[in-house]
N, C-alpha and C. Protein backbone atom coordinates (compact mmCIF):
# COMPACT_ATOMS: atom_id res chain seq x y z
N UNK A 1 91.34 -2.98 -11.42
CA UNK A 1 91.19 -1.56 -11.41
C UNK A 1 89.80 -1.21 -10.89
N UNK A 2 89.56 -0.10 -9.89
CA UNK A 2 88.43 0.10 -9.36
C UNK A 2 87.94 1.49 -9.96
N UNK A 3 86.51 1.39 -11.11
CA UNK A 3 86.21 2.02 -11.43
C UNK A 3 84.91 2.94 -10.38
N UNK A 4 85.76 4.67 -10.20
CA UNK A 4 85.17 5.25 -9.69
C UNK A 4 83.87 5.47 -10.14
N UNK A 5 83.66 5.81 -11.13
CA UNK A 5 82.02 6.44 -11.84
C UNK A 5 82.13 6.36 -13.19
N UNK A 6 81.08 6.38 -14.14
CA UNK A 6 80.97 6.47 -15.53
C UNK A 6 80.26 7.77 -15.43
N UNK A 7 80.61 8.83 -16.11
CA UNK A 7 79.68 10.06 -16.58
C UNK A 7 79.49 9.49 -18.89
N UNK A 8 78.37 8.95 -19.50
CA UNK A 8 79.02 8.77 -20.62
C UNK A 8 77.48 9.19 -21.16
N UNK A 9 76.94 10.06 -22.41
CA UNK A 9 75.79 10.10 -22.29
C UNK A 9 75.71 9.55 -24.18
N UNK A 10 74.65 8.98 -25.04
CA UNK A 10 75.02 8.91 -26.45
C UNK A 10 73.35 9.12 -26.68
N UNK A 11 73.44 9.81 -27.69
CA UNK A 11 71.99 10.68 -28.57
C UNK A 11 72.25 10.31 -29.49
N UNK A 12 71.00 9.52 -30.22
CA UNK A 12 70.60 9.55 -31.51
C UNK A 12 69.47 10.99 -32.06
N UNK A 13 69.32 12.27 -32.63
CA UNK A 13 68.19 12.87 -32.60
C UNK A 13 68.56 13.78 -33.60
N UNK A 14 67.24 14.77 -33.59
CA UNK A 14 67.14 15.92 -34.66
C UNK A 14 67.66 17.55 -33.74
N UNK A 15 68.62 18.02 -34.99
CA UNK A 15 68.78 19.29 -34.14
C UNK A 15 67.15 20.25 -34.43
N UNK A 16 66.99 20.38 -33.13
CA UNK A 16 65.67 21.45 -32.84
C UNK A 16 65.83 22.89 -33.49
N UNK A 17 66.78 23.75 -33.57
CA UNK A 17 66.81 24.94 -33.66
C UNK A 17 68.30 25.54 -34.53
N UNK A 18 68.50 26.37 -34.91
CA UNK A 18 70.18 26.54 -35.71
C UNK A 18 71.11 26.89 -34.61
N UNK A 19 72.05 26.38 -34.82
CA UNK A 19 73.09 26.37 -33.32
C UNK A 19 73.32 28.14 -33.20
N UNK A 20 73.28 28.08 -31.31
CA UNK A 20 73.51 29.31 -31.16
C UNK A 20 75.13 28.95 -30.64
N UNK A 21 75.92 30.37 -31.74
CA UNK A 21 77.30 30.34 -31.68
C UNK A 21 77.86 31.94 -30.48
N UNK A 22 78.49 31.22 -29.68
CA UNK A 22 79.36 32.20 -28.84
C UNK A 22 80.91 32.41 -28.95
N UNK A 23 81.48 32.92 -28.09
CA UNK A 23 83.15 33.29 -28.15
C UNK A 23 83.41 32.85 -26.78
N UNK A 24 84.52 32.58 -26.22
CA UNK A 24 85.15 32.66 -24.65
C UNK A 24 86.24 34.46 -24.75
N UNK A 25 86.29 34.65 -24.22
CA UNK A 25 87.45 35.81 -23.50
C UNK A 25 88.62 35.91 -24.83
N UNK A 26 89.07 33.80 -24.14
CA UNK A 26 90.18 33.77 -25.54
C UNK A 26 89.96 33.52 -27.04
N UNK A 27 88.21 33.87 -27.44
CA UNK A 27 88.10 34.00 -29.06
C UNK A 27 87.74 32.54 -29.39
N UNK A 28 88.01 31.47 -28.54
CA UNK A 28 87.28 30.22 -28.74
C UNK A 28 85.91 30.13 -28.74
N UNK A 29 85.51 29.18 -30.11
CA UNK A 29 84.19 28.80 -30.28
C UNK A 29 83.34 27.78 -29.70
N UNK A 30 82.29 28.26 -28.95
CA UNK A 30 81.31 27.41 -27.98
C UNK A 30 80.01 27.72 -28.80
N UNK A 31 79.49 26.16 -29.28
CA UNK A 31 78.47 25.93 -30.13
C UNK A 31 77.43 25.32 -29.03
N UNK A 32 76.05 25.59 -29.11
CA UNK A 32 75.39 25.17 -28.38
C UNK A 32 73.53 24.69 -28.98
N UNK A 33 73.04 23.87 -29.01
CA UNK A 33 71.70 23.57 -29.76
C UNK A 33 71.30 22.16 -29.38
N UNK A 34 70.16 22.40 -29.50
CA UNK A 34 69.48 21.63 -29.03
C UNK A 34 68.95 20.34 -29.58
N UNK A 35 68.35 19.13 -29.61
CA UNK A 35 69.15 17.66 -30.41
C UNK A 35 67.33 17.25 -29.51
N UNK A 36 66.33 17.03 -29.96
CA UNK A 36 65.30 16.17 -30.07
C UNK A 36 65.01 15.05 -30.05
N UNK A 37 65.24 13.60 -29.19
CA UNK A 37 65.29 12.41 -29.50
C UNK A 37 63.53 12.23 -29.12
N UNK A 38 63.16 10.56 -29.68
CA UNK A 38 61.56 10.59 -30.05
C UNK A 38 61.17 9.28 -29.54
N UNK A 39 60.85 8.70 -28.72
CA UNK A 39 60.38 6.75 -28.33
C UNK A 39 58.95 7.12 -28.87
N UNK A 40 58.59 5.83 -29.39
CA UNK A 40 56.81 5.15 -29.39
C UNK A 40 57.09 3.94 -28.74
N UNK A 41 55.88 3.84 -28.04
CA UNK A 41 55.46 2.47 -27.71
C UNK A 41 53.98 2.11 -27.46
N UNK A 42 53.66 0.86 -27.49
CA UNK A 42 52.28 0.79 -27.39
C UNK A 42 52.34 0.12 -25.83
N UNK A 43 50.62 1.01 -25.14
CA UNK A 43 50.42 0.75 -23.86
C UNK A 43 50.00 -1.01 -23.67
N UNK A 44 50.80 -1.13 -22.73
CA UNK A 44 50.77 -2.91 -22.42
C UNK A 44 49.38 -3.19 -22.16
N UNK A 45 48.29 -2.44 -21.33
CA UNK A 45 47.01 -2.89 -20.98
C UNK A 45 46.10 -2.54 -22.03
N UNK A 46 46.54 -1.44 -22.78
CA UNK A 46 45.37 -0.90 -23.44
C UNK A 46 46.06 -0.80 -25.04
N UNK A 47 46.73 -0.73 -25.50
CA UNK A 47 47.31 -1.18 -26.59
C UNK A 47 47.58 0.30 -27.09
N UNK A 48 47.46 1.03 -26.69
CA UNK A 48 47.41 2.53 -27.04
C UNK A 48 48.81 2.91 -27.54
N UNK A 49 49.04 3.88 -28.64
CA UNK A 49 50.20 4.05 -29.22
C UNK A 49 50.20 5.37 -28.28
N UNK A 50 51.79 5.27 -28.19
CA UNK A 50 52.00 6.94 -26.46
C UNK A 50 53.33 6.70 -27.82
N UNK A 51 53.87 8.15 -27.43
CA UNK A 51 55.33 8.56 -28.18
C UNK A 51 55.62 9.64 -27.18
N UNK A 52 56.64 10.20 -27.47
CA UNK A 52 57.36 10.98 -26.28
C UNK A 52 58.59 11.45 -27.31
N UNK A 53 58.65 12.84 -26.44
CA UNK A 53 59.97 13.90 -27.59
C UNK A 53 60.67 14.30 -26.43
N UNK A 54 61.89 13.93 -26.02
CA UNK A 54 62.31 14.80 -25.30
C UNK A 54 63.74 15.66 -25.68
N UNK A 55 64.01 16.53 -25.17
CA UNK A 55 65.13 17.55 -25.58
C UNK A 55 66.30 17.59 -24.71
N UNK A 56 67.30 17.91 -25.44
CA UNK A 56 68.57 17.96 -24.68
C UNK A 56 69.07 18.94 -25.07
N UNK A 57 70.26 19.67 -24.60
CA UNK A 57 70.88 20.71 -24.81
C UNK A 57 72.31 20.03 -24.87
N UNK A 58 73.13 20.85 -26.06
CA UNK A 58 74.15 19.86 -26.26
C UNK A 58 75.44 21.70 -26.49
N UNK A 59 76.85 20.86 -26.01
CA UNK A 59 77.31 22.35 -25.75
C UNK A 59 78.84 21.37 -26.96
N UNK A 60 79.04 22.01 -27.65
CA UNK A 60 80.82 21.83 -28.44
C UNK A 60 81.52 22.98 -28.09
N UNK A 61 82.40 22.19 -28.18
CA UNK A 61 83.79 23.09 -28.06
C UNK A 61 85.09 22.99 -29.29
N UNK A 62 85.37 24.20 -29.52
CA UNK A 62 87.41 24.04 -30.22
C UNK A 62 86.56 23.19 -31.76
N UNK A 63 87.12 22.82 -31.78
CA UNK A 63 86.96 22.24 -33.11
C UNK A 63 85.54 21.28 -33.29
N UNK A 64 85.25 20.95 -32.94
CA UNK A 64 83.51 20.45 -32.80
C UNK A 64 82.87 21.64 -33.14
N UNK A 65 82.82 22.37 -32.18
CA UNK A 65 82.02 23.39 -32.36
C UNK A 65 82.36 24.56 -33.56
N UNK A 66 83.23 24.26 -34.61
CA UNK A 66 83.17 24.80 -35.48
C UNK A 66 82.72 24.21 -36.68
N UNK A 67 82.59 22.78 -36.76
CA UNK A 67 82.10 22.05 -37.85
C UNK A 67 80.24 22.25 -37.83
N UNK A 68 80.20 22.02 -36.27
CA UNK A 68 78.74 22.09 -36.10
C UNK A 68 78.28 23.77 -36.59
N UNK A 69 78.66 24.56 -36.18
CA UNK A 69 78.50 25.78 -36.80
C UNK A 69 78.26 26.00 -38.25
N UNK A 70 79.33 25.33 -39.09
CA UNK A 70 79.09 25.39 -40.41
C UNK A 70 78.43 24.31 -40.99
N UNK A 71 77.80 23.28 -40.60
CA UNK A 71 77.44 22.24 -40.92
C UNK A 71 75.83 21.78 -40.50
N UNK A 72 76.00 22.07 -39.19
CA UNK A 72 74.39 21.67 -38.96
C UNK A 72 73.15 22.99 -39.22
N UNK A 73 71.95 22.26 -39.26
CA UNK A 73 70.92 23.35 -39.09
C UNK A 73 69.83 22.11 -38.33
N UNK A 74 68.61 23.29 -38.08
CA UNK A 74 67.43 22.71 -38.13
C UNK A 74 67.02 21.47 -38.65
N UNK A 75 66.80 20.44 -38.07
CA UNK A 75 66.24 19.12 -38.55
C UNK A 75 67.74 18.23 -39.20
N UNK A 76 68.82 18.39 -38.80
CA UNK A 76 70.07 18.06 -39.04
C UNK A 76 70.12 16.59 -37.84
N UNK A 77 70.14 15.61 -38.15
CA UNK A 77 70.04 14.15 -37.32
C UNK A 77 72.01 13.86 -36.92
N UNK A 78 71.89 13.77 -35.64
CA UNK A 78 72.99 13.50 -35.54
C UNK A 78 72.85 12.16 -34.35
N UNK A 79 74.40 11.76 -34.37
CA UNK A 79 74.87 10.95 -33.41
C UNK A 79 75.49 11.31 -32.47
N UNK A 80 75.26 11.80 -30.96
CA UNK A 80 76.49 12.63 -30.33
C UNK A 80 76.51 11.57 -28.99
N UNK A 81 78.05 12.01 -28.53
CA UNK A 81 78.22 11.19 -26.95
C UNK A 81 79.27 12.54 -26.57
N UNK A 82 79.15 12.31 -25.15
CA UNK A 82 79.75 13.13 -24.13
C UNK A 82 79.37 13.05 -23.15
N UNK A 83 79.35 14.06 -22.55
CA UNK A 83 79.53 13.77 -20.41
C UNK A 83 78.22 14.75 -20.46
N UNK A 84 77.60 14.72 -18.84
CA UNK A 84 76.50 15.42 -18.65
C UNK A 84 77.51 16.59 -17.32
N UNK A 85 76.89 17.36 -17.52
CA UNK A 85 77.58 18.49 -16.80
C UNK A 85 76.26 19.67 -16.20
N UNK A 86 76.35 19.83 -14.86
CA UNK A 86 75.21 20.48 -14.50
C UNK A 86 75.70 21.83 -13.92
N UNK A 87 75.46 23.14 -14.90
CA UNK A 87 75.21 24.15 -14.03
C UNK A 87 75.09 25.05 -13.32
N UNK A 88 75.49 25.62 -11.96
CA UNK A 88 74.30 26.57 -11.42
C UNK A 88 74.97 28.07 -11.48
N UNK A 89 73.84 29.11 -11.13
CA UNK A 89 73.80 30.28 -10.90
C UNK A 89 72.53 30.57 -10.17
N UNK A 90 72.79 31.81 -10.24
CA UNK A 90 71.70 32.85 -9.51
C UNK A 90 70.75 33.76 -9.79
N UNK A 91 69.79 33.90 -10.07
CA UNK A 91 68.88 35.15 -10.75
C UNK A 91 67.89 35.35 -9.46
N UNK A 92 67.95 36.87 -8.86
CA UNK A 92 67.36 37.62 -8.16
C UNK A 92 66.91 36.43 -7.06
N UNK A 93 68.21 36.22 -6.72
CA UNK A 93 68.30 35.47 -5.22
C UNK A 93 67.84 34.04 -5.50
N UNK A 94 67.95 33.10 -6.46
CA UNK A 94 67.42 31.73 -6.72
C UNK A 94 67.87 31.48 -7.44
N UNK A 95 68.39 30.14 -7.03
CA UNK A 95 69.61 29.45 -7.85
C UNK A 95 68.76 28.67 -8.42
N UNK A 96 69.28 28.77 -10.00
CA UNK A 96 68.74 27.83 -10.81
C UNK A 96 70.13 26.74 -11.33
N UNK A 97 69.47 25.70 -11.93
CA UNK A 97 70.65 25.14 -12.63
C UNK A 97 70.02 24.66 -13.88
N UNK A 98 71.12 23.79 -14.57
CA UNK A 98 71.25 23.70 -16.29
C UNK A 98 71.97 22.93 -16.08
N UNK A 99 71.31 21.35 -16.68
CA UNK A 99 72.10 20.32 -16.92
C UNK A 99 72.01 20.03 -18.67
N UNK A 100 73.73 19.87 -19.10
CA UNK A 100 73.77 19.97 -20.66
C UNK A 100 74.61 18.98 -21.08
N UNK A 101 75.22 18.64 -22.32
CA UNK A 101 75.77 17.26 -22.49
C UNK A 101 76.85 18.03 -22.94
N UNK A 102 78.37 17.86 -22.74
CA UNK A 102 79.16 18.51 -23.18
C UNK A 102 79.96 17.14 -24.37
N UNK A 103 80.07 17.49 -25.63
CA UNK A 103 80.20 16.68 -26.78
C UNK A 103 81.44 16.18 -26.78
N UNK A 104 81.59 15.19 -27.24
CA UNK A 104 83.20 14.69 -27.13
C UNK A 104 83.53 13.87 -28.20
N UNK A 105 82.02 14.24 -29.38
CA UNK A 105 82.14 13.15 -30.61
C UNK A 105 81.10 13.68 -31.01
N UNK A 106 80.69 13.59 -32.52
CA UNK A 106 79.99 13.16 -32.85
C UNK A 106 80.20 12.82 -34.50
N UNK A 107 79.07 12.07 -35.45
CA UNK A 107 78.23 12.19 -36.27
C UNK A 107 77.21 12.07 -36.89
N UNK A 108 77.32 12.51 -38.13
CA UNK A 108 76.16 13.39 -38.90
C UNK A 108 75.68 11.56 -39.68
N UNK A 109 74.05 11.39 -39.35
CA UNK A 109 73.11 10.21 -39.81
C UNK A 109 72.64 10.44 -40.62
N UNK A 110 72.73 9.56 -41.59
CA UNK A 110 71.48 9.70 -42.66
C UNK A 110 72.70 9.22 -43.83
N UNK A 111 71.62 9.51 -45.13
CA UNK A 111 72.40 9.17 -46.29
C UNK A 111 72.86 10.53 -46.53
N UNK A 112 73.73 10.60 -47.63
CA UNK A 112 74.31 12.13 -48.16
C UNK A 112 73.19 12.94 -48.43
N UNK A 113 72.20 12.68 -49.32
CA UNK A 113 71.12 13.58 -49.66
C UNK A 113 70.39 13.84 -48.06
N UNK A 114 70.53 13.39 -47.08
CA UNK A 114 69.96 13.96 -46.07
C UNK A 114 70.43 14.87 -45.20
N UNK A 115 71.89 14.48 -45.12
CA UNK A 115 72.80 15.20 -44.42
C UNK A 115 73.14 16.74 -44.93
N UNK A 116 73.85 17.67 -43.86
CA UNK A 116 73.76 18.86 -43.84
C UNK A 116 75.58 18.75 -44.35
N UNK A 117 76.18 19.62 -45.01
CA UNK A 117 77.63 19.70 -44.81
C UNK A 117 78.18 18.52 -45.13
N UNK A 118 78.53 17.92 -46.55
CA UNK A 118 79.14 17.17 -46.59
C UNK A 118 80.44 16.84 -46.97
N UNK A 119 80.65 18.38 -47.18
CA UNK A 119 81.84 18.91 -47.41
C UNK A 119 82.92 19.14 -46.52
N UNK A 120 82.68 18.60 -45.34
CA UNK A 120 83.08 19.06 -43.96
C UNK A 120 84.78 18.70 -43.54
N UNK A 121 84.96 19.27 -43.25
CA UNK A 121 86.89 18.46 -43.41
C UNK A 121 87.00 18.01 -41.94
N UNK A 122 87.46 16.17 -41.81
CA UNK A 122 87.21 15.36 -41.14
C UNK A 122 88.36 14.75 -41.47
N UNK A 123 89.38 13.76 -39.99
CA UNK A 123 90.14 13.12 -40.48
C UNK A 123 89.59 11.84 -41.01
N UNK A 124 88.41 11.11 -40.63
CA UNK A 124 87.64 9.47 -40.60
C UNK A 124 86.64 9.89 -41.55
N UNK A 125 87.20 9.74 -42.94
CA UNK A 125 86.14 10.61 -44.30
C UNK A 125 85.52 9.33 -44.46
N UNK A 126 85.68 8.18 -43.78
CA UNK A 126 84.19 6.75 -43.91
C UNK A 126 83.48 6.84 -43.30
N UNK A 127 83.34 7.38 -41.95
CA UNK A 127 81.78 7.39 -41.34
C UNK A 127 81.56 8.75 -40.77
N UNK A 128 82.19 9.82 -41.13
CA UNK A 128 81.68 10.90 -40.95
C UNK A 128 81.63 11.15 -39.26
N UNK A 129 82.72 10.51 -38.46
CA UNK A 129 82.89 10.48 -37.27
C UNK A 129 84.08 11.91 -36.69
N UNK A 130 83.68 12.29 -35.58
CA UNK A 130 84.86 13.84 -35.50
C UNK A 130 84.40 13.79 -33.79
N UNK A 131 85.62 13.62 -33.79
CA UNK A 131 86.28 13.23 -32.27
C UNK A 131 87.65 13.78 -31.69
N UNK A 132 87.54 14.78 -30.60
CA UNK A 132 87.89 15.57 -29.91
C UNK A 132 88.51 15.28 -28.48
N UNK A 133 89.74 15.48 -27.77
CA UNK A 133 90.13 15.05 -26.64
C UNK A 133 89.75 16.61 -25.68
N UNK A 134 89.11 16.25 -25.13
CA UNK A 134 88.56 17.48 -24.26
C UNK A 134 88.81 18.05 -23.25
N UNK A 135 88.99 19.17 -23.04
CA UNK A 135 90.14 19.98 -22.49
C UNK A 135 89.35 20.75 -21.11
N UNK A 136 87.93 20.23 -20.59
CA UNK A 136 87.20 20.86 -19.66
C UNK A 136 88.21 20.69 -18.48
N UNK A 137 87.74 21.69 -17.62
CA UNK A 137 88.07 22.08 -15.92
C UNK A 137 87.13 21.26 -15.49
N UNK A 138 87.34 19.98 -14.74
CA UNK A 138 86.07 19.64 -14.00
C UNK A 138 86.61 20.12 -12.40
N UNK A 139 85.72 20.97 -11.72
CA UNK A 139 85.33 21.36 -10.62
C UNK A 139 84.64 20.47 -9.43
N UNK A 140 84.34 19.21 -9.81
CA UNK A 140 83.91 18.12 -9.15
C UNK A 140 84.75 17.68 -7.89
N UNK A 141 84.38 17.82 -6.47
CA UNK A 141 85.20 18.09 -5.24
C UNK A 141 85.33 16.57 -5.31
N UNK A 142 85.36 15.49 -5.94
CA UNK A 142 85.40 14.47 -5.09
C UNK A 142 86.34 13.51 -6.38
């Protein structure tokens, strides 16, 4: 079998901010927030401790995006994987774009006393795993 491409992305991190919740047309819920992952390492010549934060933007859908709604907040550590999806529009003649991770799994890290929502109704009640078959339009010409 000749594999065309892998799109597959997986985050370990902290949610940055409280999910911002939207609607579609048809009343479906699109959850969207942002997920903080953190490296240290020490500099090879100079021994220097460097760390680095970088941010991602993470988008749920349908049923994801309603657990995350009621479940996560601020400083909420999760596990997520999904596809990277980029993008564009226009503001006053300049196209910008937005590359975001669209979720296709995730869960919630830590022990119970750390975790947000543990009340959460899940079919895999052992690892707190919630996994979704995803229903995107990909627009991708090729």
């Amino acid at each position: 079998m000749l594999m065309q491409g892998l799109n597959k992305v997986m985050l370990i991190g902290n949610v940055g901010h409280q999910p911002e919740i939207r609607y579609t047309k048809d009343g479906n819920q699109i959850v969207s927030l942002s997920i903080a992952t953190h490296e240290k390492w020490k500099e090879r010549l100079t021994g220097e401790s460097q760390d680095r934060t970088e941010w991602h933007r993470v988008v749920f859908f349908n049923s994801l995006a309603n657990i995350i709604a009621n479940h996560a907040e601020k400083g909420t550590k999760l596990f997520i994987e999904g596809k990277l999806k980029t993008r564009k529009w226009s503001h006053d003649g300049i196209d910008r774009y937005s590359t975001e991770v669209l979720a296709s799994n995730f869960q919630f890290v830590g022990s119970k006393n750390e975790r947000v929502g543990d009340d959460f109704h899940n079919t895999n009640k052992t690892n707190n795993s919630i996994s979704v078959e995803n229903s995107f339009d990909d627009d991708v010409p090729f």
